[in-house]
N, C-alpha and C. Protein backbone atom coordinates (compact mmCIF):
# COMPACT_ATOMS: atom_id res chain seq x y z
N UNK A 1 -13.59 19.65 -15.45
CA UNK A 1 -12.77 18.46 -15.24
C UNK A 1 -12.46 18.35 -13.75
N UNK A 2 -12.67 17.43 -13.25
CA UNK A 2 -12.11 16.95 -11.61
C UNK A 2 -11.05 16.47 -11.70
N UNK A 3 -10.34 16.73 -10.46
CA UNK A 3 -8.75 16.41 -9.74
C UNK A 3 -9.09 14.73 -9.59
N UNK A 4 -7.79 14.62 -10.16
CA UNK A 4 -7.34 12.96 -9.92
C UNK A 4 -7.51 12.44 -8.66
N UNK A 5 -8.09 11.45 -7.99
CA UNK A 5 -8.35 11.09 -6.75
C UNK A 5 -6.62 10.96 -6.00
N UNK A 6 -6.62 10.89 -4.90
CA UNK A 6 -5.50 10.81 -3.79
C UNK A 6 -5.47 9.94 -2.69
N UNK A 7 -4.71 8.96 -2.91
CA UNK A 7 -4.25 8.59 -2.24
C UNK A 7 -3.53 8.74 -1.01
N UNK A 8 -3.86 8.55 0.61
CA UNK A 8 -2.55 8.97 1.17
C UNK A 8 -2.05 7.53 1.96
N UNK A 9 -0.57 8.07 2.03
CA UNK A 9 -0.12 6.77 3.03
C UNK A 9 -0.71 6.32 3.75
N UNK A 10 -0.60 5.29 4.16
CA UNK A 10 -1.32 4.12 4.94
C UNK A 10 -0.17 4.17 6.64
N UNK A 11 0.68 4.86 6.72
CA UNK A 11 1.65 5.47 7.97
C UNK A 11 0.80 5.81 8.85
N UNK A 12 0.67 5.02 9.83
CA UNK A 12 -0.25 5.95 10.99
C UNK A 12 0.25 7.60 11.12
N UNK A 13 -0.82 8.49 10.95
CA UNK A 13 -0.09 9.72 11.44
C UNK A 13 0.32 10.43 10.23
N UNK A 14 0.35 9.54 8.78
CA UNK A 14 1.00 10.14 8.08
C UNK A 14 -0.46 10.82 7.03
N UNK A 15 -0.19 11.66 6.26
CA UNK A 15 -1.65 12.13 5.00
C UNK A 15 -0.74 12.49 3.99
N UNK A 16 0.88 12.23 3.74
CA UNK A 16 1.17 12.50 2.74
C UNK A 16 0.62 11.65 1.55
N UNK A 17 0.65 12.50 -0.04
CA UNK A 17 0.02 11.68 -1.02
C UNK A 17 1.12 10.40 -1.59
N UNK A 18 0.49 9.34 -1.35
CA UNK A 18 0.77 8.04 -1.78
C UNK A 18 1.73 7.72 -3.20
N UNK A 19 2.81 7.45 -2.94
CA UNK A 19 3.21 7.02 -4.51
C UNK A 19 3.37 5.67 -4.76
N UNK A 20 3.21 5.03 -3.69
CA UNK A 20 3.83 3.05 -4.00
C UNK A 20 2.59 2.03 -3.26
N UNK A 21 3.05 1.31 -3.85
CA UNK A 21 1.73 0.20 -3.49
C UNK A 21 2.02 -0.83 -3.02
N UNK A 22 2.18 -1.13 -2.16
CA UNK A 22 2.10 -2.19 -1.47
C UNK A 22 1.72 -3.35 -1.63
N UNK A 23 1.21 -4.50 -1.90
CA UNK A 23 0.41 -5.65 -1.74
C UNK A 23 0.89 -7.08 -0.48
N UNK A 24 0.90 -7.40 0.01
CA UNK A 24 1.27 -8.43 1.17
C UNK A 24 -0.20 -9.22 1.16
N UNK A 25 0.52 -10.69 1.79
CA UNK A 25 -0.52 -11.29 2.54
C UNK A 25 0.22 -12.14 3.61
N UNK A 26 -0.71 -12.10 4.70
CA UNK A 26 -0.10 -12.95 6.01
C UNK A 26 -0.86 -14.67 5.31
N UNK A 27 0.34 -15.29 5.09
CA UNK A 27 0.43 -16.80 4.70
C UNK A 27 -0.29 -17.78 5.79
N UNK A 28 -0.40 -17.27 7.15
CA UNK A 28 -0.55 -18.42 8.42
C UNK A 28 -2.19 -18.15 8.30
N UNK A 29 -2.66 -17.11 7.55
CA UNK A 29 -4.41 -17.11 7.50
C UNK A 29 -4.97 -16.83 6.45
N UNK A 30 -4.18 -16.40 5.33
CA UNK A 30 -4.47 -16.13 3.76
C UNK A 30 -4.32 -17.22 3.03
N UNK A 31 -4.74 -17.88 2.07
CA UNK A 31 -4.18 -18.27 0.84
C UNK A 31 -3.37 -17.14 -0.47
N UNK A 32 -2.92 -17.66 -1.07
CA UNK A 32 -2.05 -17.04 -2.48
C UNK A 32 -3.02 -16.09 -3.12
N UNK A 33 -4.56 -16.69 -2.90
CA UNK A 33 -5.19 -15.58 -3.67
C UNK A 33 -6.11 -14.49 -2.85
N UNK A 34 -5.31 -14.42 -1.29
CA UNK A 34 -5.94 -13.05 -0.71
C UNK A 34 -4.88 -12.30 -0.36
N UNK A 35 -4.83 -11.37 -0.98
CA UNK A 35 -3.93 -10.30 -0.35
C UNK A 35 -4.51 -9.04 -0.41
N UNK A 36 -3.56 -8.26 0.48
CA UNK A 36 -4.15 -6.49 1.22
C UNK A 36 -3.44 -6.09 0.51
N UNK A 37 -3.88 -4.49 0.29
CA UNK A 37 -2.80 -3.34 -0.32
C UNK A 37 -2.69 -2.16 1.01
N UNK A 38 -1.40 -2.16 1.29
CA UNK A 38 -1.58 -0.73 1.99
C UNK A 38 -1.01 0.65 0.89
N UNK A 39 -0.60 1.64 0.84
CA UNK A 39 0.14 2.61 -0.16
C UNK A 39 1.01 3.32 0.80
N UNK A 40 1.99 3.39 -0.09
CA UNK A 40 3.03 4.51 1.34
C UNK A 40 3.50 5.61 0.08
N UNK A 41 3.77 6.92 1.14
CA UNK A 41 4.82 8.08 0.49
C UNK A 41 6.26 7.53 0.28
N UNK A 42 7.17 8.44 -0.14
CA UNK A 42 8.45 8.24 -0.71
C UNK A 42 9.27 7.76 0.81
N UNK A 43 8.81 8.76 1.62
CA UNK A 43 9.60 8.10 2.87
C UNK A 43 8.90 7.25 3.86
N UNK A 44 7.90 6.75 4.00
CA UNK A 44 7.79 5.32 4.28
C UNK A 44 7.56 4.09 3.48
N UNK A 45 7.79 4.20 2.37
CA UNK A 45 7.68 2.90 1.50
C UNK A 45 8.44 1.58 1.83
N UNK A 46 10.01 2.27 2.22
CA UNK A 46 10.88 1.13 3.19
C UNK A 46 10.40 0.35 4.12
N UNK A 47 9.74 1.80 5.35
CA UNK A 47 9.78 1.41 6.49
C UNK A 47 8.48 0.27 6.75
N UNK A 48 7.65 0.57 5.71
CA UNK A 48 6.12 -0.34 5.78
C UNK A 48 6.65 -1.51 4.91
N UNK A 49 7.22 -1.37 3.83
CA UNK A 49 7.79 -2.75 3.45
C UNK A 49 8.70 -3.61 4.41
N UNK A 50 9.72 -3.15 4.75
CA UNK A 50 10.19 -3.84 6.20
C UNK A 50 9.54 -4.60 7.27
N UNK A 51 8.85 -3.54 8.20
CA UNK A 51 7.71 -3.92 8.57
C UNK A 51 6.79 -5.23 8.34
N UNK A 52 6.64 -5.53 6.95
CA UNK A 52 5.72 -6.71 6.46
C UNK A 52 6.88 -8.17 6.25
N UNK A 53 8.50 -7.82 6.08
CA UNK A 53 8.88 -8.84 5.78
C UNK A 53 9.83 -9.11 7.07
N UNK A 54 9.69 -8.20 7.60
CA UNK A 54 10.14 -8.82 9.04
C UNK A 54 9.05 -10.24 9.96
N UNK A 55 8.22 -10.05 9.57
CA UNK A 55 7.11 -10.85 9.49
C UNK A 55 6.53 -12.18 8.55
N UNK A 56 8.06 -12.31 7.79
CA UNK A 56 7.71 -13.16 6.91
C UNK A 56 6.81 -13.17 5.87
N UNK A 57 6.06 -11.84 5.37
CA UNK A 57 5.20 -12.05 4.75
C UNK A 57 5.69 -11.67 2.86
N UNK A 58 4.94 -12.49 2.47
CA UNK A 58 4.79 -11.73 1.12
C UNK A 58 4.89 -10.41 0.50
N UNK A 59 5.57 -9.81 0.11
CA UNK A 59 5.38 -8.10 -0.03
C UNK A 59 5.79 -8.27 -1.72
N UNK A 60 4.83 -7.22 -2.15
CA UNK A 60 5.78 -6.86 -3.35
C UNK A 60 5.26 -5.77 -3.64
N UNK A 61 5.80 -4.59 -4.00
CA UNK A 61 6.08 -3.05 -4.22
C UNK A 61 6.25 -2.48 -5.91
N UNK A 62 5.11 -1.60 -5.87
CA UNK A 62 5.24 -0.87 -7.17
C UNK A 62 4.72 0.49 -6.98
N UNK A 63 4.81 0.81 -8.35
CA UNK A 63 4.54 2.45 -8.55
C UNK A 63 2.81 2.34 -8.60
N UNK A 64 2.22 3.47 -7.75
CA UNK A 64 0.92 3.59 -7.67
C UNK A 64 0.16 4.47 -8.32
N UNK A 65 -0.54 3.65 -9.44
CA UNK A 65 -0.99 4.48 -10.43
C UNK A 65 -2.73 5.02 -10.31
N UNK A 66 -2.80 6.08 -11.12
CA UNK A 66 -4.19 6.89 -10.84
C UNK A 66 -5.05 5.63 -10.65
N UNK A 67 -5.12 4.50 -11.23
CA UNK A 67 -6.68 3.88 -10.66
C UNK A 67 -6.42 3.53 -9.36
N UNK A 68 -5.12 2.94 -8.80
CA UNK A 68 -5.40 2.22 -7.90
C UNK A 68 -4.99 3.38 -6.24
N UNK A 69 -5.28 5.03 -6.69
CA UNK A 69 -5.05 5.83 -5.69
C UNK A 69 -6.85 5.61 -5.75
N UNK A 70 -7.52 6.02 -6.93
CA UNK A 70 -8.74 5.65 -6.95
C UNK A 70 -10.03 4.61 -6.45
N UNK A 71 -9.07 3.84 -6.47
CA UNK A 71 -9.73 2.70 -5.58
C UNK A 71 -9.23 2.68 -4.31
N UNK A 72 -8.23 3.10 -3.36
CA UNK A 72 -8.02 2.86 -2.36
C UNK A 72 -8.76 3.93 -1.74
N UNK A 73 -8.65 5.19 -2.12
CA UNK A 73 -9.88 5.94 -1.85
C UNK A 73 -11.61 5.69 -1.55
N UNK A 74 -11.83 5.10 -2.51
CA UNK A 74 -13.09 4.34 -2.43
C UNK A 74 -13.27 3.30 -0.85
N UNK A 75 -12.27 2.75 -0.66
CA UNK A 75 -12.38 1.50 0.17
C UNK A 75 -12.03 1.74 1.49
């Protein structure tokens, strides 16, 4: 059996493993149906969500589950 894939934060600097998910899109060059995922650890999940709505953007935040550590891995 193989180890569950891993995710790590998207924190410059950071490789802790990922628990939250991110999704945003910048509105002034996206439409509604493109948005990015970044993933953050327990202690930057704030600071990268902040980050995106200081900026006006779209954010919305959840718990990051085995597929989608799996796919961010991939990408």
């Amino acid at each position: 059996m193989t180890a569950p894939a891993r995710a790590d934060c998207s924190r410059a600097g950071c490789r802790t493993a990922a628990r939250w998910r991110i999704d945003w899109r910048n509105p002034r060059i996206h439409g509604a149906d493109r948005t990015k995922t970044w993933v953050a650890c327990d202690e930057h999940r704030d600071y990268l969500r902040d980050f995106l709505t200081a900026r006006d953007f779209p954010v919305s935040v959840s718990a990051l589950g085995a597929r989608d550590a799996s796919e961010r891995r991939m990408s």
